[in-house]
PDB file of N, CA and C in Angstrom:
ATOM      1  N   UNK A   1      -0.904  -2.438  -4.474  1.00  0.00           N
ATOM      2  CA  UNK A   1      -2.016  -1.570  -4.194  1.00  0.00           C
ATOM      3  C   UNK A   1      -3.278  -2.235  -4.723  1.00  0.00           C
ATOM      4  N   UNK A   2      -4.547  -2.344  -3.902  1.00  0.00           N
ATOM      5  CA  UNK A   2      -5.699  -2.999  -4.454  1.00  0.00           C
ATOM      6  C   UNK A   2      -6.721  -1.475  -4.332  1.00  0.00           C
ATOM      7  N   UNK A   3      -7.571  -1.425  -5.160  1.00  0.00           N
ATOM      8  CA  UNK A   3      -8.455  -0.332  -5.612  1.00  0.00           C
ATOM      9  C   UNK A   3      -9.745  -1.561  -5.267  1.00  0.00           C
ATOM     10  N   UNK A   4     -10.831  -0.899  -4.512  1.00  0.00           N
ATOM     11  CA  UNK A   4     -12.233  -1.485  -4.186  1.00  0.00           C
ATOM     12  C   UNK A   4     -11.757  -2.599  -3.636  1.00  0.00           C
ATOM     13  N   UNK A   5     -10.872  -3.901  -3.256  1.00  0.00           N
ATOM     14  CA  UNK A   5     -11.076  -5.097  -3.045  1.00  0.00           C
ATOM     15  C   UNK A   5     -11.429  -5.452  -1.930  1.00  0.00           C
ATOM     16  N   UNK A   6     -11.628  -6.877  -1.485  1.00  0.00           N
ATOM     17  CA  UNK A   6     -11.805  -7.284   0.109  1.00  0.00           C
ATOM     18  C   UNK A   6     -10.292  -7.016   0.352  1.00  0.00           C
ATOM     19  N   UNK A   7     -10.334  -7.845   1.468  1.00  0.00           N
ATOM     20  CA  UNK A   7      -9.032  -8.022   2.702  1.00  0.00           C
ATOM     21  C   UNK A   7      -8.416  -9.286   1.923  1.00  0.00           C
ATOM     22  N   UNK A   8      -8.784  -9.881   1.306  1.00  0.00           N
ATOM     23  CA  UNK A   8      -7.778 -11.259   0.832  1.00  0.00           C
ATOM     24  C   UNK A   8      -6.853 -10.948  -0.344  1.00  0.00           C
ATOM     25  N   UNK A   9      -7.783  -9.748  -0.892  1.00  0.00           N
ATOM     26  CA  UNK A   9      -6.550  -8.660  -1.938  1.00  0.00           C
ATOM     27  C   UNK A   9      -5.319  -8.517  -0.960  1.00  0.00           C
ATOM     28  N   UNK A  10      -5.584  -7.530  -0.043  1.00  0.00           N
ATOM     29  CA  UNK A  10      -4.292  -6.715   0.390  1.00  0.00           C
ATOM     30  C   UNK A  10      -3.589  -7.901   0.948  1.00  0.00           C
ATOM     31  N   UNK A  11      -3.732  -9.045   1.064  1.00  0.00           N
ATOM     32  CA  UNK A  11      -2.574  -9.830   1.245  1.00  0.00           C
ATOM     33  C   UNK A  11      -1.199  -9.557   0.441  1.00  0.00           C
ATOM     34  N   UNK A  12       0.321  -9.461   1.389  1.00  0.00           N
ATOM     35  CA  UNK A  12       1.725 -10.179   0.750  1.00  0.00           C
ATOM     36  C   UNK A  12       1.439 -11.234  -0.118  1.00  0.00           C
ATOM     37  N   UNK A  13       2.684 -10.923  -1.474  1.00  0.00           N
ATOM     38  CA  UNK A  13       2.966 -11.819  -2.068  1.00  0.00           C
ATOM     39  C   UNK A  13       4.237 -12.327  -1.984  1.00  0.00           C
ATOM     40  N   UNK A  14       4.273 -13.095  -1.872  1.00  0.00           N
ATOM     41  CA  UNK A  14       5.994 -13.630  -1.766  1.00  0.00           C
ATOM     42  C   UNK A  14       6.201 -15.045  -3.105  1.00  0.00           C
ATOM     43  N   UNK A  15       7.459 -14.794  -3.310  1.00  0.00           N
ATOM     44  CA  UNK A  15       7.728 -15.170  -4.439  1.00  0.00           C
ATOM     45  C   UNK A  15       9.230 -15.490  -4.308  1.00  0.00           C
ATOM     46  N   UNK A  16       9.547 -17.126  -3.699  1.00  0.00           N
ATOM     47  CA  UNK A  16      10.660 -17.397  -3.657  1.00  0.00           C
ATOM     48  C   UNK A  16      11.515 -16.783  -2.644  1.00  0.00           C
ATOM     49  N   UNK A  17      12.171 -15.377  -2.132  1.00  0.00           N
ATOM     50  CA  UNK A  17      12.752 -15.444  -1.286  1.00  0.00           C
ATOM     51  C   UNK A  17      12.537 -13.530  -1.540  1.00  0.00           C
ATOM     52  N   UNK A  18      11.747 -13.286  -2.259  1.00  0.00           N
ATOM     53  CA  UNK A  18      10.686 -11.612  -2.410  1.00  0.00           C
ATOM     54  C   UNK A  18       8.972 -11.688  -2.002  1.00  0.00           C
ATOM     55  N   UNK A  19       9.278 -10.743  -0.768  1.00  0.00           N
ATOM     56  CA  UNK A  19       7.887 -10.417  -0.462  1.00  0.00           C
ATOM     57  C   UNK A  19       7.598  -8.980  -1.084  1.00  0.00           C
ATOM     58  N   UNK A  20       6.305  -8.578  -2.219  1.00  0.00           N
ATOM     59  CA  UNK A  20       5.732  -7.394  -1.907  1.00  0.00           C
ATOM     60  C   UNK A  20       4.638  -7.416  -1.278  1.00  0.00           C
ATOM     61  N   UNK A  21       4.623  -6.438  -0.679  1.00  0.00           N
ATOM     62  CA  UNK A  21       3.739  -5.763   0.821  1.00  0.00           C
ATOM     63  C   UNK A  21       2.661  -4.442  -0.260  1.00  0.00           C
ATOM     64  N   UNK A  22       2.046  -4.281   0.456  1.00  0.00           N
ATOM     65  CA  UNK A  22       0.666  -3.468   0.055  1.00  0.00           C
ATOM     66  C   UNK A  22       0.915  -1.786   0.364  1.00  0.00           C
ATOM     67  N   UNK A  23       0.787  -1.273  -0.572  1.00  0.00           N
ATOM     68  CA  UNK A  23       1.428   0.142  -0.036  1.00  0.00           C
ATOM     69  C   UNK A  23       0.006   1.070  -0.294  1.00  0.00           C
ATOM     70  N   UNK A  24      -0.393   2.064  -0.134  1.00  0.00           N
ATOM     71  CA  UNK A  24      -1.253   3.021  -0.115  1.00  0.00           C
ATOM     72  C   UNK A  24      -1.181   4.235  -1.501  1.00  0.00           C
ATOM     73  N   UNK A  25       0.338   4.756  -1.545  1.00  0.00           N
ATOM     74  CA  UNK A  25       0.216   4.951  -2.883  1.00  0.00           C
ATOM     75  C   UNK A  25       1.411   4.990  -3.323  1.00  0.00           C
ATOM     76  N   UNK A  26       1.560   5.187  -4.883  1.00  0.00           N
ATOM     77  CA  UNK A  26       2.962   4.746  -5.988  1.00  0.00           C
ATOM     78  C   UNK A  26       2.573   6.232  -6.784  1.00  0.00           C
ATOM     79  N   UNK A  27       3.958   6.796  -7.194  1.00  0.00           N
ATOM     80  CA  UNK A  27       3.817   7.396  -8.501  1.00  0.00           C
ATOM     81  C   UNK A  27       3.857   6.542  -9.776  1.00  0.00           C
ATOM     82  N   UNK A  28       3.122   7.211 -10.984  1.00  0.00           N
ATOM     83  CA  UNK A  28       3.115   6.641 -11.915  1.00  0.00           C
ATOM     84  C   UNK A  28       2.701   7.595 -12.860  1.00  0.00           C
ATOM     85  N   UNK A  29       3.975   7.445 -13.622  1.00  0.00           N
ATOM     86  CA  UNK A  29       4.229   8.499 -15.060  1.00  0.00           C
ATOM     87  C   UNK A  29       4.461  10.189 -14.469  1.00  0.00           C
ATOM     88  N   UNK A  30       4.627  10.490 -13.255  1.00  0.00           N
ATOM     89  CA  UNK A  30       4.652  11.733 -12.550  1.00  0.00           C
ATOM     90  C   UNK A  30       3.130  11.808 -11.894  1.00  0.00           C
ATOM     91  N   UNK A  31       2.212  10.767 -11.967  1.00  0.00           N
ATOM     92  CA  UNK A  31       0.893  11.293 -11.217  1.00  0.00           C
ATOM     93  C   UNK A  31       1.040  10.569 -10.144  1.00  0.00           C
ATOM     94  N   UNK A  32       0.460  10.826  -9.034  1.00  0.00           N
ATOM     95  CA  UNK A  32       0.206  10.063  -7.924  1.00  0.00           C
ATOM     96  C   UNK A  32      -1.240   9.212  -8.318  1.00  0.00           C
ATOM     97  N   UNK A  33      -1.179   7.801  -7.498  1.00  0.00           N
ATOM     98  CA  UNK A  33      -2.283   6.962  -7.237  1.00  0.00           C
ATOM     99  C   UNK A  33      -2.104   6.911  -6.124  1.00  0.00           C
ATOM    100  N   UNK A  34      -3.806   6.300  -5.440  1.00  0.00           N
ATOM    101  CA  UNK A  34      -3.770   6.031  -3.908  1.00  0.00           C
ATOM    102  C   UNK A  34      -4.671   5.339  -4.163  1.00  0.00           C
ATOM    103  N   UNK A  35      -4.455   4.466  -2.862  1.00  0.00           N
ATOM    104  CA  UNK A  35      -5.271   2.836  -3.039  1.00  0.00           C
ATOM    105  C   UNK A  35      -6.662   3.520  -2.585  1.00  0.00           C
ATOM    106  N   UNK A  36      -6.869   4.655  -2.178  1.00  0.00           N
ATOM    107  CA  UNK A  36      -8.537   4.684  -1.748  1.00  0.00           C
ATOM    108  C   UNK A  36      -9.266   5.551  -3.117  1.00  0.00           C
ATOM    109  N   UNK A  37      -8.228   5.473  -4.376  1.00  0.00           N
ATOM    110  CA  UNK A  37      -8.910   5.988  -5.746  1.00  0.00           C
ATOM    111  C   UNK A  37      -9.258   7.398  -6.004  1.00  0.00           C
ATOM    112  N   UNK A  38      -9.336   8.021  -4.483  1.00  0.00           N
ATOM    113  CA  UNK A  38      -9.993   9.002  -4.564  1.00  0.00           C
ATOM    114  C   UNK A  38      -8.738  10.684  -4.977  1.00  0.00           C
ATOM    115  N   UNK A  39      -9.349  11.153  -5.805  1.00  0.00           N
ATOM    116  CA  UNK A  39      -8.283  12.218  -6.855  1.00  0.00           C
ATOM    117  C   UNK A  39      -8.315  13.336  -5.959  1.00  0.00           C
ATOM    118  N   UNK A  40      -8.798  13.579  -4.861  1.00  0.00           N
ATOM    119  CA  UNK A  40      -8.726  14.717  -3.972  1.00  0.00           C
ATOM    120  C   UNK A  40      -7.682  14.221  -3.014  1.00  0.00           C
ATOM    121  N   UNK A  41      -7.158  13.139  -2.976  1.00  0.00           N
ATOM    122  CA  UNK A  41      -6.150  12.041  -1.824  1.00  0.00           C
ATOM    123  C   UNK A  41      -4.835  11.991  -3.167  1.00  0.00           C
ATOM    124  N   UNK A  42      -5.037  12.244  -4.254  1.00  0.00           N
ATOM    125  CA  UNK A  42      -4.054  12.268  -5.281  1.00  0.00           C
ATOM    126  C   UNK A  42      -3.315  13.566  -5.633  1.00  0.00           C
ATOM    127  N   UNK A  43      -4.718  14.722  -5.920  1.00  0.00           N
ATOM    128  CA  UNK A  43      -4.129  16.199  -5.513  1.00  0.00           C
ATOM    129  C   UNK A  43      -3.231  16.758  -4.196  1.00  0.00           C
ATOM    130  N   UNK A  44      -3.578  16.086  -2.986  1.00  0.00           N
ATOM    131  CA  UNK A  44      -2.683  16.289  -2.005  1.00  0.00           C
ATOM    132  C   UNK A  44      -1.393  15.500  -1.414  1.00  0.00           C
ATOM    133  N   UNK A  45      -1.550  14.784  -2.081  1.00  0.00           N
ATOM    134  CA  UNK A  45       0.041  13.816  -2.218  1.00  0.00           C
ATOM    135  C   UNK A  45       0.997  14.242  -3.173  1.00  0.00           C
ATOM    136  N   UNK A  46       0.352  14.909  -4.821  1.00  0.00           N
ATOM    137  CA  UNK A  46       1.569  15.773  -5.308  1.00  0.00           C
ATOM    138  C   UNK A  46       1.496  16.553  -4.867  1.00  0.00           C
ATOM    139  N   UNK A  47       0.709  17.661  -3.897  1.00  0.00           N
ATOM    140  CA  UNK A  47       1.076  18.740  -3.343  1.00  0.00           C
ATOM    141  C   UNK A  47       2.199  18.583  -2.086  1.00  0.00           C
ATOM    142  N   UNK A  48       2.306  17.281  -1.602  1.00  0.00           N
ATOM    143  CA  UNK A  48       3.392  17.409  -0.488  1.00  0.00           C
ATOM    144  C   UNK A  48       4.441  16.828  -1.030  1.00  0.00           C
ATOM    145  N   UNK A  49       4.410  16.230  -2.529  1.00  0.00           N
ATOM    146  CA  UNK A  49       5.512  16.009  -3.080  1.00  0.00           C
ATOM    147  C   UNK A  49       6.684  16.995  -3.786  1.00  0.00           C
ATOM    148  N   UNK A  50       5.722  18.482  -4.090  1.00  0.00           N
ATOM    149  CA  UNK A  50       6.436  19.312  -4.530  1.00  0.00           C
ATOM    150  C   UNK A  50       6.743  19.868  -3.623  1.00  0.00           C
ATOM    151  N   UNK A  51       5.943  20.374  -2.566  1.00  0.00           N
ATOM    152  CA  UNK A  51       6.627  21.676  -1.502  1.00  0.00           C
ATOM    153  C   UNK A  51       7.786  21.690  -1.427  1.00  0.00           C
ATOM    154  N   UNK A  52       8.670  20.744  -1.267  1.00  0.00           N
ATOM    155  CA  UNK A  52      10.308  20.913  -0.898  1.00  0.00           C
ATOM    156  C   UNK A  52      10.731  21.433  -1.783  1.00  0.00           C
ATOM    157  N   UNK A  53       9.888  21.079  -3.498  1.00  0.00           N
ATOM    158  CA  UNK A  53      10.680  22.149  -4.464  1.00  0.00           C
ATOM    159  C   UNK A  53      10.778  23.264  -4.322  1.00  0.00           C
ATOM    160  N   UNK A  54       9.431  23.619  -3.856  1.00  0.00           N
ATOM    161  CA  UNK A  54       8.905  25.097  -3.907  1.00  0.00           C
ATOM    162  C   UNK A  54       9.865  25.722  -2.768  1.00  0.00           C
ATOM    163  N   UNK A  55       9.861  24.943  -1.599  1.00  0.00           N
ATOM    164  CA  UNK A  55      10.598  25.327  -0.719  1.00  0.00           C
ATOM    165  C   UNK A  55      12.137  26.004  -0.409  1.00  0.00           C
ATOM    166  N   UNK A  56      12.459  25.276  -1.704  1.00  0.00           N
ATOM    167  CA  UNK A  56      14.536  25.116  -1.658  1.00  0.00           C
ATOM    168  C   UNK A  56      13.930  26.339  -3.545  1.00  0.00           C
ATOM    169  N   UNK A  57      13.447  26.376  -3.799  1.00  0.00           N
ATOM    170  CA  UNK A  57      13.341  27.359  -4.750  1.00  0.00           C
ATOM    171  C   UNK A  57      12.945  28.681  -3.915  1.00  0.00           C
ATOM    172  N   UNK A  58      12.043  29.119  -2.656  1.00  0.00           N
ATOM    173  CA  UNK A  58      11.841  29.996  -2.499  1.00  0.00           C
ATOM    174  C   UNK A  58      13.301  30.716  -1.579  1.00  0.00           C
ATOM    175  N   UNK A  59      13.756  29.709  -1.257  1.00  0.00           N
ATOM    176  CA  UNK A  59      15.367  29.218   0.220  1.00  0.00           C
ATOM    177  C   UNK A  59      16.654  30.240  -1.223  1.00  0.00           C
ATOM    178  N   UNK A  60      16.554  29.585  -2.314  1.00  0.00           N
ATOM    179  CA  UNK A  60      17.094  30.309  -3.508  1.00  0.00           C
ATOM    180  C   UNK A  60      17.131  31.651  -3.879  1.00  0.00           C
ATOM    181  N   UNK A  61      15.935  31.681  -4.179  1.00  0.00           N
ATOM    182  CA  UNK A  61      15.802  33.148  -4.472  1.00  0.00           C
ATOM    183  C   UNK A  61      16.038  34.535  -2.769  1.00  0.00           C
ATOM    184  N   UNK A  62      15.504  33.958  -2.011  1.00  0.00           N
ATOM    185  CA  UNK A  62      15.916  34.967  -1.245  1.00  0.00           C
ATOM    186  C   UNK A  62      17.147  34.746  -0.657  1.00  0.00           C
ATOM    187  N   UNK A  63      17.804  33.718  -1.107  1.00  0.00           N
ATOM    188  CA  UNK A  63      19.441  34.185  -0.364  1.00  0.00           C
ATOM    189  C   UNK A  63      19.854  34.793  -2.272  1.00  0.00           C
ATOM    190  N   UNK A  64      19.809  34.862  -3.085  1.00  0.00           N
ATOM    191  CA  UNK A  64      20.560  35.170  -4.296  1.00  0.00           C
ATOM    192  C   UNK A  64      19.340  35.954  -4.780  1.00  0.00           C
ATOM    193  N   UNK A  65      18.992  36.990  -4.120  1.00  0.00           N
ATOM    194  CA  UNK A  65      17.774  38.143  -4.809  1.00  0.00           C
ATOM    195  C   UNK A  65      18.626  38.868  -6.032  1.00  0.00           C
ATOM    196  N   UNK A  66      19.452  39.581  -6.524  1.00  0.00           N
ATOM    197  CA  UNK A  66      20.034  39.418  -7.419  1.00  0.00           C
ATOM    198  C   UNK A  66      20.245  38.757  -8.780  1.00  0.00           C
ATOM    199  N   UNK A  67      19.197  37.996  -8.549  1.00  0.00           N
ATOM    200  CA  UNK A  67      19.526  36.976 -10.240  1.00  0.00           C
ATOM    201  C   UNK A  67      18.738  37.996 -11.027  1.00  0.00           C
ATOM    202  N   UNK A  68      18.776  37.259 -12.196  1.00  0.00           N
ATOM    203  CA  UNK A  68      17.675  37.778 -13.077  1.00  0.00           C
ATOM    204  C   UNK A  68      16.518  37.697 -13.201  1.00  0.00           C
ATOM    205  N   UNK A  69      15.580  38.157 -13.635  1.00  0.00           N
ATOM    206  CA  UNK A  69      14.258  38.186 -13.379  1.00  0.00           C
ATOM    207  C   UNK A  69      13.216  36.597 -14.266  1.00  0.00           C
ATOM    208  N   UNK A  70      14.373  36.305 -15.306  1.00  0.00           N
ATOM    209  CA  UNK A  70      13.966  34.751 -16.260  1.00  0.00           C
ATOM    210  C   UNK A  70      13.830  33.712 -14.898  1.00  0.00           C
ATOM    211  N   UNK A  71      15.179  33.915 -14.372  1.00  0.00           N
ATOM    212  CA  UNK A  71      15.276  32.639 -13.571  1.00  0.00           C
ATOM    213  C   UNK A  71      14.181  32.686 -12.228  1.00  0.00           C
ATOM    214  N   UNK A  72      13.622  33.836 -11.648  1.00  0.00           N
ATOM    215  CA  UNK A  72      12.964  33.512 -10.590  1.00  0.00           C
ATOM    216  C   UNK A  72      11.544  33.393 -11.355  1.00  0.00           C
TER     217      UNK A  72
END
């Protein structure tokens, strides 16, 4: 990932018989980065990273409405 650079940044590196390629964004430490820096492009990348939680948690509770009230 290059932050501000020209085009001779985002070049492949290859290294013996490993190429890395240029990606847009990586987690790191649980935060998202994105190569265009910008934290409103970071807020919405963990937001589509959690939905499936939220999703298979909401998929949970309404097939097992019954639990206890801690766990939902």
């Amino acid at each position: 990932m290059v932050l501000n650079g020209n085009e001779a940044d985002r070049q492949s590196i290859t290294v013996g018989n490993v190429t890395v390629n240029l990606c847009e964004q990586y987690v790191y430490l649980g935060s998202a980065v994105t190569a265009d820096g910008s934290t409103s492009a970071a807020v919405k990348a963990h937001a589509q990273r959690t939905m499936c939680h939220a999703l298979k948690f909401i998929a949970f509770v309404e097939k097992n409405n019954d639990v206890p009230f801690w766990v939902k």
